[in-house]
Protein backbone atom coordinates (compact mmCIF):
# COMPACT_ATOMS: atom_id res chain seq x y z
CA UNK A 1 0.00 0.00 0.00
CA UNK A 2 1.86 3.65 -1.19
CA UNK A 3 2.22 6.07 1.75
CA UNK A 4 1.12 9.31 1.12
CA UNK A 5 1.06 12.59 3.34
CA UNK A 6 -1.45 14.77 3.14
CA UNK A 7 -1.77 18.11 4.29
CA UNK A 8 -4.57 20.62 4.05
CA UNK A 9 -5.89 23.77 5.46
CA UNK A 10 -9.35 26.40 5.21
CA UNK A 11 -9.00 29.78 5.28
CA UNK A 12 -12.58 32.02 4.98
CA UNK A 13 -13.12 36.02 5.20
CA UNK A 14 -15.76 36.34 7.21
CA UNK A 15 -17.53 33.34 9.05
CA UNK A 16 -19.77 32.97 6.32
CA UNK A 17 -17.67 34.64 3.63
CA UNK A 18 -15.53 33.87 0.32
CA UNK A 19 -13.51 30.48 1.62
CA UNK A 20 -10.82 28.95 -0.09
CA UNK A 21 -8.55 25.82 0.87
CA UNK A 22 -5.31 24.09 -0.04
CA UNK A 23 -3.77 20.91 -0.23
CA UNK A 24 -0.56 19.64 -0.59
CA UNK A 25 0.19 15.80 -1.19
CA UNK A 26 3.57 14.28 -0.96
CA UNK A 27 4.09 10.86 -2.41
CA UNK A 28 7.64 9.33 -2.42
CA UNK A 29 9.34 13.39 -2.43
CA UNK A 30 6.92 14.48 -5.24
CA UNK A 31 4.82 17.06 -4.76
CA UNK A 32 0.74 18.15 -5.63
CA UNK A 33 -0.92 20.72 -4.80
CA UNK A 34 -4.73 21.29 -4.78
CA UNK A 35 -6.57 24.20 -4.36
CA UNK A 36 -10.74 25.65 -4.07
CA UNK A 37 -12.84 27.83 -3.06
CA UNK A 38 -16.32 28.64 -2.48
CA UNK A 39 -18.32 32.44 -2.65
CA UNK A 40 -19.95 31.87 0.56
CA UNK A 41 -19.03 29.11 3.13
CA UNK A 42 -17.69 28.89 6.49
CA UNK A 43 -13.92 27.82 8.02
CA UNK A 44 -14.75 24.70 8.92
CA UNK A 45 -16.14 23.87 5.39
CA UNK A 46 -13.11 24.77 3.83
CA UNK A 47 -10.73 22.56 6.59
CA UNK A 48 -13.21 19.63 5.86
CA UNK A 49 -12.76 20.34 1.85
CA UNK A 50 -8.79 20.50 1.84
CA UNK A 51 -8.52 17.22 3.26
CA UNK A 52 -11.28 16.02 1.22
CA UNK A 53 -9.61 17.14 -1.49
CA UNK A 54 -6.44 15.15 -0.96
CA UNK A 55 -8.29 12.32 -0.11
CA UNK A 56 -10.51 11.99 -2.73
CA UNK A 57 -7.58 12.52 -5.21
CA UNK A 58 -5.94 9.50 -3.96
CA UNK A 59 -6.40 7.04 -7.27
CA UNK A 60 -6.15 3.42 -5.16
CA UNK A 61 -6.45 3.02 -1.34
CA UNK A 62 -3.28 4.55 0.21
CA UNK A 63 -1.47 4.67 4.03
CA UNK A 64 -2.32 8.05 4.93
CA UNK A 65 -1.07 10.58 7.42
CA UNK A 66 -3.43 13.63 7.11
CA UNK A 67 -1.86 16.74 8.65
CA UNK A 68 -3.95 19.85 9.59
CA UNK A 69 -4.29 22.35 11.33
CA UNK A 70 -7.88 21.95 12.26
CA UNK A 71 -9.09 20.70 15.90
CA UNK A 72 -12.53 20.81 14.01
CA UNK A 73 -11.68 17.73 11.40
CA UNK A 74 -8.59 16.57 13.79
CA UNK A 75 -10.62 15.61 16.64
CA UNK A 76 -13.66 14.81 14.86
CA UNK A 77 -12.19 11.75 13.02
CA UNK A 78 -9.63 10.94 16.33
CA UNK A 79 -12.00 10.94 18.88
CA UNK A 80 -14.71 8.96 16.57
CA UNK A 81 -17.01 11.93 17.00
CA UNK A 82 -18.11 11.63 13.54
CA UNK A 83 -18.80 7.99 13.41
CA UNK A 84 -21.32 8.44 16.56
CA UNK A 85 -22.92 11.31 14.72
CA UNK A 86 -23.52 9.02 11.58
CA UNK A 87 -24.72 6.15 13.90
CA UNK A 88 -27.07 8.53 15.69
CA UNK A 89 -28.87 9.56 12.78
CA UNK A 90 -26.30 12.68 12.61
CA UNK A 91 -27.22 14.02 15.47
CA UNK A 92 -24.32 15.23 18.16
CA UNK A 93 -24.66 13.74 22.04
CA UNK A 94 -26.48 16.96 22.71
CA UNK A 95 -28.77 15.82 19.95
CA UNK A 96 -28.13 19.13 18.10
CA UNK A 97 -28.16 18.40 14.39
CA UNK A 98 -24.14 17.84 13.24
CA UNK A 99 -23.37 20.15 10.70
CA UNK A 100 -21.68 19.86 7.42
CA UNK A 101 -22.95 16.13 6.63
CA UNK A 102 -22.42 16.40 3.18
CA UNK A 103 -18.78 16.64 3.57
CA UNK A 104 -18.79 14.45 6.64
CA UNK A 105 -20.35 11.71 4.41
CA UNK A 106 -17.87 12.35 1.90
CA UNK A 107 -14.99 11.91 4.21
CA UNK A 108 -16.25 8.92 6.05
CA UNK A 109 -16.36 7.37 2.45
CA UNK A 110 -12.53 7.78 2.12
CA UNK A 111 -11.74 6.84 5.88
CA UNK A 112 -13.44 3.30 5.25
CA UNK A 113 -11.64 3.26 1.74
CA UNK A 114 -7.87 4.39 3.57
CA UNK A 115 -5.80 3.51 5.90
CA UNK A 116 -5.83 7.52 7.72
CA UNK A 117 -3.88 8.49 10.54
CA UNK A 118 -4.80 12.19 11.29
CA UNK A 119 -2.38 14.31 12.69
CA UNK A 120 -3.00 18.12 14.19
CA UNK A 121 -0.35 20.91 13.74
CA UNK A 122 -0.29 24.28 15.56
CA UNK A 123 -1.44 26.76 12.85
CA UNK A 124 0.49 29.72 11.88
CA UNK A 125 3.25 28.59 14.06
CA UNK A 126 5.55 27.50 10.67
CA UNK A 127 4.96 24.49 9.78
CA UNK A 128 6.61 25.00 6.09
CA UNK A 129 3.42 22.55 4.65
CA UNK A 130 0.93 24.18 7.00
CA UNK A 131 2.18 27.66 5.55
CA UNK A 132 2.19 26.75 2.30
CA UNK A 133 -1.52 25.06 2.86
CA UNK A 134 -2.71 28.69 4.38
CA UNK A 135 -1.15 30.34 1.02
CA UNK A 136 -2.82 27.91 -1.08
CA UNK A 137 -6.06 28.25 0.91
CA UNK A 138 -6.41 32.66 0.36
CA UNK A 139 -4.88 33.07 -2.71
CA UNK A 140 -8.24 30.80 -3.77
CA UNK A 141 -10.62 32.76 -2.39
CA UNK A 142 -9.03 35.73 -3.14
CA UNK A 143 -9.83 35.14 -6.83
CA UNK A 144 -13.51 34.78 -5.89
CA UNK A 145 -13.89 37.95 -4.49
CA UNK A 146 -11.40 39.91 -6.83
């Protein structure tokens, strides 16, 4: 099974506002990067669709180590939040409605088709992928405002 690294990050002006994300996948030293936006979204939207992004790219089932910078996604996946939401009808334990199941979906998709280890990184803190994530991330939604 190929072992690829994938790192991601969501940037958004204003929370809703123009969002953008970026990706970066490394694969044996080579490099791709991936990049979106939306007109009106939220953060967390745009941290779910980076690492969807990379996932989804992914042509066969890979060993992946998903890096971001999001406690959102990070924790979501690590602490099995998500799965409990999708067993309980995708509702949270305060039985709040979870939000952004479409993406959710989406992800849990590629975490039963990878092997995913999810790792947090401080943002903003120089992390040379996390920085070049963020750059990736608002020069995209830059273009949908400009």
């Amino acid at each position: 099974m190929k072992k690829v690294e994938i790192y991601s990050d969501g940037a958004c002006s204003g929370n809703p506002g123009p969002g953008g994300f970026g990706t970066i996948l490394v694969y044996q030293g080579r490099e791709r990067e991936i990049s979106g936006a939306e007109k009106e979204t939220t953060n967390n939207r745009m941290e779910l669709m980076g690492a969807l992004a990379g996932l989804e790219a992914l042509k066969e089932p890979c060993q992946v180590t998903l890096i971001s910078d999001s406690r959102y996604l990070c924790e979501s996946i690590s602490q099995k939040w998500v799965f409990q939401w999708e067993q309980n009808g995708w509702r949270k334990k305060d039985k709040k409605p979870a939000l952004n199941v479409d993406l959710w979906e989406r992800i849990l998709l590629q975490l039963r088709r990878h092997q995913v280890e999810i790792q947090w990184v401080k943002g903003h803190a120089g992390h040379p992928y996390n920085e070049r994530c963020d750059k990736l991330a608002v020069a995209a939604y830059k273009e949908q405002i400009e």
